[in-house]
C-alpha atoms as a PDB file:
ATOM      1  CA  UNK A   1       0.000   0.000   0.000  1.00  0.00           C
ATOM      2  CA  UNK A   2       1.161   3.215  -0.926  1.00  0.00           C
ATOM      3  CA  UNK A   3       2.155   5.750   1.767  1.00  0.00           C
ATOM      4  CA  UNK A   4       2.605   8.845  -0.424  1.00  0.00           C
ATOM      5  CA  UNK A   5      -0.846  10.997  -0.865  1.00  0.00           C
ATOM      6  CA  UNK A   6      -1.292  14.098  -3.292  1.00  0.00           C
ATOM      7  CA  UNK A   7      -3.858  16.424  -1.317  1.00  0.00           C
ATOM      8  CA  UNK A   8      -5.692  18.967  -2.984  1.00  0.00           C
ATOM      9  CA  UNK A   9      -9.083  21.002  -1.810  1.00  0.00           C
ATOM     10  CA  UNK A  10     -11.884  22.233  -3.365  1.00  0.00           C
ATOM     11  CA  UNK A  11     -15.194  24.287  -2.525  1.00  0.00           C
ATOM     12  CA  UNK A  12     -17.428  26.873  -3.677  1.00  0.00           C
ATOM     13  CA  UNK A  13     -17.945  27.525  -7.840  1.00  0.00           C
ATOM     14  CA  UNK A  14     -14.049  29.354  -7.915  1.00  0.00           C
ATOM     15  CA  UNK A  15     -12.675  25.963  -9.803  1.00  0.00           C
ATOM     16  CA  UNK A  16     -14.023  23.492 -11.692  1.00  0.00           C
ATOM     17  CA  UNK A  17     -13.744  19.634 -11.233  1.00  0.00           C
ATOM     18  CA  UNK A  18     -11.954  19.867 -14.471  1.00  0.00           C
ATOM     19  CA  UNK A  19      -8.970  21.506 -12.807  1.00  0.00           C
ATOM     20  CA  UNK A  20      -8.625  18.335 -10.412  1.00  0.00           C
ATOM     21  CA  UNK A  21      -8.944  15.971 -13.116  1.00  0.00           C
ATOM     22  CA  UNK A  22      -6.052  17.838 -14.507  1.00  0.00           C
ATOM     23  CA  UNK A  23      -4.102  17.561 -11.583  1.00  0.00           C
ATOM     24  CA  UNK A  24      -4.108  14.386 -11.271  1.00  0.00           C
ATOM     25  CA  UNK A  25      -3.025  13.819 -14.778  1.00  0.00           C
ATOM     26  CA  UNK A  26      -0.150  16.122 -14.215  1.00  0.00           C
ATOM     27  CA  UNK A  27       0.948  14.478 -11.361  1.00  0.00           C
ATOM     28  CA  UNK A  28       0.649  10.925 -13.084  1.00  0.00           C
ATOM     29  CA  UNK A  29       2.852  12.162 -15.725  1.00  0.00           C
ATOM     30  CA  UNK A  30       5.381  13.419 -13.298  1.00  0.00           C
ATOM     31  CA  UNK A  31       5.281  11.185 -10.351  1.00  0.00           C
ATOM     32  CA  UNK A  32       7.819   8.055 -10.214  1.00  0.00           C
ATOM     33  CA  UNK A  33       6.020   6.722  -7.540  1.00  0.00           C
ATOM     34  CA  UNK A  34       3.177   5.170  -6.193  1.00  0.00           C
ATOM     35  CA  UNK A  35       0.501   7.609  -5.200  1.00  0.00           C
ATOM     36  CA  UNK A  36      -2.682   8.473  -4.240  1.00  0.00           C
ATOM     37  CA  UNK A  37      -4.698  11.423  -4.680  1.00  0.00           C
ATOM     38  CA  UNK A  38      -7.481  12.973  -2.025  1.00  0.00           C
ATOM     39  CA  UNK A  39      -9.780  15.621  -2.999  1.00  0.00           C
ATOM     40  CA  UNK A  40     -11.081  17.369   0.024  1.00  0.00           C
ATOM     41  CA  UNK A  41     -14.353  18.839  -1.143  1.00  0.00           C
ATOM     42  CA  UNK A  42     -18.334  19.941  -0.985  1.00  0.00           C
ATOM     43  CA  UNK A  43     -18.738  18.243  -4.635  1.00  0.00           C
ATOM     44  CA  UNK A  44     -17.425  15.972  -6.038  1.00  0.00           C
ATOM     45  CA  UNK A  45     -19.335  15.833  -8.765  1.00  0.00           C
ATOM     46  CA  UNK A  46     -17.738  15.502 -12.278  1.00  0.00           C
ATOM     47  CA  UNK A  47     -14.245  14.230 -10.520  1.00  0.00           C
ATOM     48  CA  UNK A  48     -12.295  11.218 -12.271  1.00  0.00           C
ATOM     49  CA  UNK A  49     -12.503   8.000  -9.953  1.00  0.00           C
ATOM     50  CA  UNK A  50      -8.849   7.635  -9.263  1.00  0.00           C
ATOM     51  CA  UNK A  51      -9.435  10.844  -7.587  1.00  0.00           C
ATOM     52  CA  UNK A  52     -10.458   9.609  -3.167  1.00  0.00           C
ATOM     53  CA  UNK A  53     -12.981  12.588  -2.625  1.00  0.00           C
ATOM     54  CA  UNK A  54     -13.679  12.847   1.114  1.00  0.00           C
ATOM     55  CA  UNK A  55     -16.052  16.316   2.587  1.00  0.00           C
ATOM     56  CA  UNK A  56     -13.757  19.280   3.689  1.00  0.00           C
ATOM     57  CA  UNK A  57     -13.198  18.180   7.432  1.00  0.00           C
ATOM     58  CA  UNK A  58     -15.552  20.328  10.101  1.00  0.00           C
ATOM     59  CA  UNK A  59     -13.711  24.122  11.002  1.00  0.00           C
ATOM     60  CA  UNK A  60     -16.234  26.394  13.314  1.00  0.00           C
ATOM     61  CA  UNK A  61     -15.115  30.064  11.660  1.00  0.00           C
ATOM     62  CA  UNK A  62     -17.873  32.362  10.859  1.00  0.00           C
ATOM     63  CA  UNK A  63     -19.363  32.123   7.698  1.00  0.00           C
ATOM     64  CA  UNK A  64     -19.725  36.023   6.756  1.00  0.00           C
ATOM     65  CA  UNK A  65     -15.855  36.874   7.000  1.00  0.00           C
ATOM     66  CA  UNK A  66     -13.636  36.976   4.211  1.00  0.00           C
ATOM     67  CA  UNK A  67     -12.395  34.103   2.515  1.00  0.00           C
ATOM     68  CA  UNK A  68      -8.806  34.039   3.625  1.00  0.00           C
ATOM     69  CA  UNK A  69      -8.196  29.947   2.731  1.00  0.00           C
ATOM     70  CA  UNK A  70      -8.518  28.827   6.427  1.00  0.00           C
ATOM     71  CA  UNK A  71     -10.082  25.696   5.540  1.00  0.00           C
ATOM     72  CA  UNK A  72      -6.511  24.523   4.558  1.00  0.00           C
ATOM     73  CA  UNK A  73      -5.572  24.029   7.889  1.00  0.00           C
ATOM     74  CA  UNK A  74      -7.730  21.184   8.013  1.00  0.00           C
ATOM     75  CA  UNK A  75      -5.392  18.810   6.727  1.00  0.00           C
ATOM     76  CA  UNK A  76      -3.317  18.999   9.625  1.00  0.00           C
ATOM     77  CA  UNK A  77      -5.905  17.863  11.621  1.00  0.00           C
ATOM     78  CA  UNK A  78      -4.659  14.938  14.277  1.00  0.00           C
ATOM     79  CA  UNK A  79      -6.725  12.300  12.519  1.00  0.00           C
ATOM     80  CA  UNK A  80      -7.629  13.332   8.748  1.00  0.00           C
ATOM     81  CA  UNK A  81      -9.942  10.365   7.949  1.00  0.00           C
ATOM     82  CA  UNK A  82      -7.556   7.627   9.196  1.00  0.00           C
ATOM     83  CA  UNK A  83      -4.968   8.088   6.126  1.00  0.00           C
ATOM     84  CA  UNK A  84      -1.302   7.361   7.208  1.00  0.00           C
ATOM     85  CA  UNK A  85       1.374   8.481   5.448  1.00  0.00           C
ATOM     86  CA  UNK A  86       3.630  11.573   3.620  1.00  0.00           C
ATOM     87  CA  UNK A  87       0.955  13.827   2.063  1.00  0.00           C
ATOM     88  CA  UNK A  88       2.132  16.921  -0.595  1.00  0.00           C
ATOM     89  CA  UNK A  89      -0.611  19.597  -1.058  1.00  0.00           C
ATOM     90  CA  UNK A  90      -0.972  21.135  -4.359  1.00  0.00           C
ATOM     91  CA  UNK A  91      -3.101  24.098  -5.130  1.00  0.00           C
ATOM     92  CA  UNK A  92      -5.532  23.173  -7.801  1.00  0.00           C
ATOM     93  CA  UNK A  93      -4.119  26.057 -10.026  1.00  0.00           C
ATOM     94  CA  UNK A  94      -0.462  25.019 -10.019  1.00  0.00           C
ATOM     95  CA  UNK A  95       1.290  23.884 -13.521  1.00  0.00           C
ATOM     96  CA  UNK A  96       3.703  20.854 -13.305  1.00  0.00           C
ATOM     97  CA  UNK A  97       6.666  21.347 -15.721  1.00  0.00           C
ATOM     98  CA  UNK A  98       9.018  18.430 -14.520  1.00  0.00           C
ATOM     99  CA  UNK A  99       9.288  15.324 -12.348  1.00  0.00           C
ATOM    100  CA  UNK A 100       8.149  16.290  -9.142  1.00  0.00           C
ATOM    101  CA  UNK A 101       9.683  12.774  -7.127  1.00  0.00           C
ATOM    102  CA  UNK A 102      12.228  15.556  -5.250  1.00  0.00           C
ATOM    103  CA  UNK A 103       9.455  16.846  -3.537  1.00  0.00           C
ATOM    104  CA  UNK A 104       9.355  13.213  -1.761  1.00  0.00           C
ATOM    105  CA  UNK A 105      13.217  12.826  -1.563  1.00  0.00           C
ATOM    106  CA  UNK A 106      14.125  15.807   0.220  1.00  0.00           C
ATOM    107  CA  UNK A 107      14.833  15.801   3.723  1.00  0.00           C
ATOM    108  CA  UNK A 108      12.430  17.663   5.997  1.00  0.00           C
ATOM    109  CA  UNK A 109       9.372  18.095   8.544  1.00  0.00           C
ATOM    110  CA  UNK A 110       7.907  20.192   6.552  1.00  0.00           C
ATOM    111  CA  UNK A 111       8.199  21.767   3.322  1.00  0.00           C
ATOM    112  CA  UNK A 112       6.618  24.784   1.777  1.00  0.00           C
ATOM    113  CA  UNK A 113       7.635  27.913  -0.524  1.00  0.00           C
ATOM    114  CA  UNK A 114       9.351  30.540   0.819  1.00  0.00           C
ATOM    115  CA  UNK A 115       6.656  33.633  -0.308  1.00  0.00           C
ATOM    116  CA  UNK A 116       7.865  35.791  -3.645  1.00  0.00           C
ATOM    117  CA  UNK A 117       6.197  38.367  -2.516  1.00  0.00           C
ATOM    118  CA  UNK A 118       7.232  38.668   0.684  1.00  0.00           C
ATOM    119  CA  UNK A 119      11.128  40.085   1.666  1.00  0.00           C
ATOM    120  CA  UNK A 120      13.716  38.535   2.352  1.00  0.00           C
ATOM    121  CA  UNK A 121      13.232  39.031   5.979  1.00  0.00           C
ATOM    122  CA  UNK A 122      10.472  37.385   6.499  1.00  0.00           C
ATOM    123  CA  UNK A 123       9.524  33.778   7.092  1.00  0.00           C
ATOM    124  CA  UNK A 124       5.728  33.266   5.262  1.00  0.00           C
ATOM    125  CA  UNK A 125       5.247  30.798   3.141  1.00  0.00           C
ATOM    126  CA  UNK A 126       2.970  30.368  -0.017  1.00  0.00           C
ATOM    127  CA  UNK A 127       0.820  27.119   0.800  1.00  0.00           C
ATOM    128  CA  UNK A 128       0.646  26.270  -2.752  1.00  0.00           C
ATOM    129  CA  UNK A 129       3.205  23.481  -2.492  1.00  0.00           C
ATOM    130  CA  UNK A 130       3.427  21.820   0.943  1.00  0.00           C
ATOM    131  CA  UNK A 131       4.441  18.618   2.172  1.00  0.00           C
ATOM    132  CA  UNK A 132       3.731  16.879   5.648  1.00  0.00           C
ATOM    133  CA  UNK A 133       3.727  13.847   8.005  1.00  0.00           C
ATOM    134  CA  UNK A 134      -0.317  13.270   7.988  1.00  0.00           C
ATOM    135  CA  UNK A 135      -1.513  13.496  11.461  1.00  0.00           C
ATOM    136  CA  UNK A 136       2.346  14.776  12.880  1.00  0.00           C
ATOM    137  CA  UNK A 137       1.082  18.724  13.275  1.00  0.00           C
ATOM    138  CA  UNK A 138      -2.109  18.666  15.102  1.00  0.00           C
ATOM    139  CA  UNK A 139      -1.245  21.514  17.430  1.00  0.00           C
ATOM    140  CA  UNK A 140      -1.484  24.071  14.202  1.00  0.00           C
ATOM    141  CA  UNK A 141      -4.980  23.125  13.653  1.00  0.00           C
ATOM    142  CA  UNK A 142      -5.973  22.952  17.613  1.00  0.00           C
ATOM    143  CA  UNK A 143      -4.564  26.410  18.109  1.00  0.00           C
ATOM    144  CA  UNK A 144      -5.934  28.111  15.680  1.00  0.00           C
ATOM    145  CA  UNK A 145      -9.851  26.901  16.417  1.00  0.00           C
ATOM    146  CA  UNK A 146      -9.159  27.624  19.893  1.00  0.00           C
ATOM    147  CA  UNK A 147      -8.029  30.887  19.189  1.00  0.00           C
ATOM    148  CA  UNK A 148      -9.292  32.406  16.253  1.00  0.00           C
ATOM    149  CA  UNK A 149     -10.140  35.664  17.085  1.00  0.00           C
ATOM    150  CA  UNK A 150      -6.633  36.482  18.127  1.00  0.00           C
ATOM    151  CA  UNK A 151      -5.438  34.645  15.148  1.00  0.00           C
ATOM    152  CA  UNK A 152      -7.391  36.495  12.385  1.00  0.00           C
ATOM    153  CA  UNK A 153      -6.101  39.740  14.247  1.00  0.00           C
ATOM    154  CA  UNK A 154      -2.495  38.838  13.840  1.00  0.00           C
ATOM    155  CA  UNK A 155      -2.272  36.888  10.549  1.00  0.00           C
ATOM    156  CA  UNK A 156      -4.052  38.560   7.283  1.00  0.00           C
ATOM    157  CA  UNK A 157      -4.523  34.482   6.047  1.00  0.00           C
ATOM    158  CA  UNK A 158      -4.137  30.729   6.097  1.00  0.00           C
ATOM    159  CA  UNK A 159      -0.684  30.507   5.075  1.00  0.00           C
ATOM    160  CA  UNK A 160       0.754  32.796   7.444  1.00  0.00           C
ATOM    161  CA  UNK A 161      -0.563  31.143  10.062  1.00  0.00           C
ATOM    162  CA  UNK A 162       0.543  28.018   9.069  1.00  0.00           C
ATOM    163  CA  UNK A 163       3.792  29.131   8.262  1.00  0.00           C
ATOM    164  CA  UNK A 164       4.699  30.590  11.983  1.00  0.00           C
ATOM    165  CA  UNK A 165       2.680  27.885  13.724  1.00  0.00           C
ATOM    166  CA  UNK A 166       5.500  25.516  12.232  1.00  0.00           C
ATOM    167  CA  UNK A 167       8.570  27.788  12.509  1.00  0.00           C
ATOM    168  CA  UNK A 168       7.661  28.116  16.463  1.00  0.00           C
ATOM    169  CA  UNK A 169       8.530  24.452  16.700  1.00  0.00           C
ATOM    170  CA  UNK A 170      11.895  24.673  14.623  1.00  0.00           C
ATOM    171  CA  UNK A 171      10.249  22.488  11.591  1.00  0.00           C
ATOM    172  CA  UNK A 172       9.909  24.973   9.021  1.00  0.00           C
ATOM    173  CA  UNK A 173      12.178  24.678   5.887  1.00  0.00           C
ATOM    174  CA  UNK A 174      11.466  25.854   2.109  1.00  0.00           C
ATOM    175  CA  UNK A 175      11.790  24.084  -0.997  1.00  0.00           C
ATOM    176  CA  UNK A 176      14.804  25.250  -3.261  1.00  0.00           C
ATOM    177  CA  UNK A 177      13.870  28.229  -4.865  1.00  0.00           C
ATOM    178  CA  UNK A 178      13.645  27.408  -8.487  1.00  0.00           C
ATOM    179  CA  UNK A 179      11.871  24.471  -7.855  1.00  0.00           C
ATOM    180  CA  UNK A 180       8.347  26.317  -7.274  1.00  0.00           C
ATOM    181  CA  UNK A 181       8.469  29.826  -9.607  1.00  0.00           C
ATOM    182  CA  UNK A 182       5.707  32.529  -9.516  1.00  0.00           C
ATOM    183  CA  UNK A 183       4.080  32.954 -12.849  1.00  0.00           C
ATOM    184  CA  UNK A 184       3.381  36.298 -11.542  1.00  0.00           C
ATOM    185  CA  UNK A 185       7.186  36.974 -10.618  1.00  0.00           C
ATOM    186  CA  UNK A 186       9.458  34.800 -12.481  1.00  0.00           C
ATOM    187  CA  UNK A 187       7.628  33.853 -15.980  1.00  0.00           C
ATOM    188  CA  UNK A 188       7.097  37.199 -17.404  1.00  0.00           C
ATOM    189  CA  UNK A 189       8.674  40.358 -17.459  1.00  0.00           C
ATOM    190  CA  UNK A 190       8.093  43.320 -15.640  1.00  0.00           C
ATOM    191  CA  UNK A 191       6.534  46.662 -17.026  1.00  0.00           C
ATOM    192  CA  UNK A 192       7.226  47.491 -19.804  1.00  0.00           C
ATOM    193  CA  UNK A 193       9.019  44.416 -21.122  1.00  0.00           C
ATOM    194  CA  UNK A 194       5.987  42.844 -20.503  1.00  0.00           C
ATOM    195  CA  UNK A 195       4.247  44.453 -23.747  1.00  0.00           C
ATOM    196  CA  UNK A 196       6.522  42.186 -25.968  1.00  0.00           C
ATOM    197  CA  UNK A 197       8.832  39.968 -24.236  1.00  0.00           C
ATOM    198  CA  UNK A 198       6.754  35.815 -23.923  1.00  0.00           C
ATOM    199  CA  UNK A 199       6.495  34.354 -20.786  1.00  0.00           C
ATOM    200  CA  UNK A 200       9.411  31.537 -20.220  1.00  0.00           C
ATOM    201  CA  UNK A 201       9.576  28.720 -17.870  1.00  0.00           C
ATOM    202  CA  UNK A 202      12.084  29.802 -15.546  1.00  0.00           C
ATOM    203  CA  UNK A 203      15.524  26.899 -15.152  1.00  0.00           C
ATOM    204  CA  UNK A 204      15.156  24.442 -12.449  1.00  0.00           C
ATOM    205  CA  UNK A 205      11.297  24.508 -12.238  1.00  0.00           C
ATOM    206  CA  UNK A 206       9.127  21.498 -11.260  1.00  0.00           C
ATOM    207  CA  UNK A 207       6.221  23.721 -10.134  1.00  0.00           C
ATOM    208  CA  UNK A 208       4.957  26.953 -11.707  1.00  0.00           C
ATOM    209  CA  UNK A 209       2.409  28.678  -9.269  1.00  0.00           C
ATOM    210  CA  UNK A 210      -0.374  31.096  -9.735  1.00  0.00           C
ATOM    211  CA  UNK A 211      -1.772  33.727  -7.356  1.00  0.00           C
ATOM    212  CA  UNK A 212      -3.249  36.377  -7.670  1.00  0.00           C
ATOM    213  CA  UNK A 213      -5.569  37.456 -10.621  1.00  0.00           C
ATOM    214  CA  UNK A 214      -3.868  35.025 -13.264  1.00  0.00           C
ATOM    215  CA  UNK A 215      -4.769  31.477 -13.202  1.00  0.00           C
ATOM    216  CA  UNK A 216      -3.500  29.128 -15.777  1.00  0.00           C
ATOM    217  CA  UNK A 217      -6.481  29.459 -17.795  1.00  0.00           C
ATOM    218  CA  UNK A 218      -6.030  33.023 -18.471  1.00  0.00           C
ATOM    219  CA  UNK A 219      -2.414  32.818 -18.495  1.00  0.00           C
ATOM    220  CA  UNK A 220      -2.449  30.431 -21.803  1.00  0.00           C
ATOM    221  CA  UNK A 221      -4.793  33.432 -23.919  1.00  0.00           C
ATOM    222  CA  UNK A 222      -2.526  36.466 -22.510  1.00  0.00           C
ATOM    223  CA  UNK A 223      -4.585  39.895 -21.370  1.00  0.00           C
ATOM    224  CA  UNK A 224      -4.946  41.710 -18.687  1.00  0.00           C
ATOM    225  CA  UNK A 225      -5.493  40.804 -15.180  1.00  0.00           C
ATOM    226  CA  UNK A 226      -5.335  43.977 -13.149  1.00  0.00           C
ATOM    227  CA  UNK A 227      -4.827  47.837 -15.118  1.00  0.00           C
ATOM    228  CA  UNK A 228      -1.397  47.545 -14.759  1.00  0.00           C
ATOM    229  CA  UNK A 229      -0.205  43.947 -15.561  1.00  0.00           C
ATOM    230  CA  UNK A 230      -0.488  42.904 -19.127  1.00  0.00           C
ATOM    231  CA  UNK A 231       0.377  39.382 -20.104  1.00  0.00           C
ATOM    232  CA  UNK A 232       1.524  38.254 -23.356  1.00  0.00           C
ATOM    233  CA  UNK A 233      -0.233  34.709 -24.138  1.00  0.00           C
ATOM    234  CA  UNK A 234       1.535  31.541 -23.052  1.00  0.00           C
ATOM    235  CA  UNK A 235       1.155  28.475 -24.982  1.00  0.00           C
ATOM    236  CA  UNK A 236       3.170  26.301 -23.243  1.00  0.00           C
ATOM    237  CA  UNK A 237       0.749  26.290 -20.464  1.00  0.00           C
ATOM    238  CA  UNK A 238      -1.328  24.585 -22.153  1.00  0.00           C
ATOM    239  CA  UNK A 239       1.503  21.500 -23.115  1.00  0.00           C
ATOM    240  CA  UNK A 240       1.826  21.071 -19.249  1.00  0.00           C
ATOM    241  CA  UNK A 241      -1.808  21.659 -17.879  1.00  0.00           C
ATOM    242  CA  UNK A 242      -3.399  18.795 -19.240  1.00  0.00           C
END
């Protein structure tokens, strides 16, 4: 039995099943190993059977705030259905370029990005790509529904949370830099190179992420996403996401 899970979540109308069937796929091209991939979700409609869909776990936060991705911290819940094992998390709107085995290989308690957009200074982490012993960090998930008031008021959002809830017990390390580029950051060029240079797929990547208002649907037609950032169309999105 396999003991290495991809973990990916999704609720609400913001992405289609269609981009977990195309994670998996992905990952099946690019994954040596045995595997097997859990969709934590409120539908599961339209999802590809190889895909394990189990119901986003339980998390008591108000339902009017804003959404802020806090129902990621249910996977480090103590007991997350009974699996066992080394799980990665992938956002549903990630790209995989390369073989991603390395993110298995490496050496580590946890694993996550080190933030783009954050400097250099400081220690939050883009929950994208992150990889954990299943059940081994209760105590983030625990804190944080025992004391989410004075949570929300310190950290603007899941991943910061998450981040210093790990570095407080000395287990926080980041993948290798290159490994996990920013479309936003590292695949296109900056104003106003950005009129006519292509996007490229930076050297060294395995995982190209998306945040913000570019996903990699509107990333393979080019356009605008907010006044000031044009992008020029990338085709080779579309030769990866599939």
């Amino acid at each position: 039995m396999t003991d290495k899970y991809i973990f990916c979540m999704k609720w609400g109308t913001l992405y289609s099943a269609e981009y977990v069937n195309r994670l998996y796929s992905m990952v099946k091209r690019n994954l040596s190993y045995d595997f097997k991939i859990v969709c934590f979700t409120d539908d599961e409609s339209g999802i590809r059977e190889e895909v394990t869909c189990y119901p986003i776990p339980e998390i008591d936060i108000p339902g009017n705030l804003p959404e802020r991705m806090w129902k990621k911290l249910t996977t480090l819940k103590g007991d997350l259905y009974g699996l066992k094992g080394t799980a990665l998390f992938l956002d549903l709107d990630i790209v995989i370029v390369d073989n991603i085995d390395c993110f298995f290989d490496i050496s580590g308690d946890f694993r996550i990005i080190k933030d783009p957009d954050m400097k250099y200074w400081r220690i939050t982490g883009n929950s994208s790509v992150y990889r954990f012993e299943i059940g081994k960090h209760p105590y983030v998930f625990d804190h944080f529904v025992n004391n989410f008031d004075e949570i929300r008021k310190e950290h603007r959002n899941e991943q910061e949370y998450l981040t210093h809830a790990i570095y407080e017990k000395g287990m926080l390390e980041y993948w290798p830099k290159e490994w996990c580029p920013s479309f936003k950051y590292d695949c296109h060029s900056k104003i106003p190179f950005n009129f006519w240079k292509k996007p490229v797929i930076p050297e060294g990547s395995k995982i190209i992420i998306f945040h913000g208002e570019i996903n990699p649907h509107k990333a393979i037609k080019g356009g605008w996403g907010k006044w000031y950032r044009y992008v020029r169309a990338a085709p080779w999105v579309a030769e990866y996401w599939k």
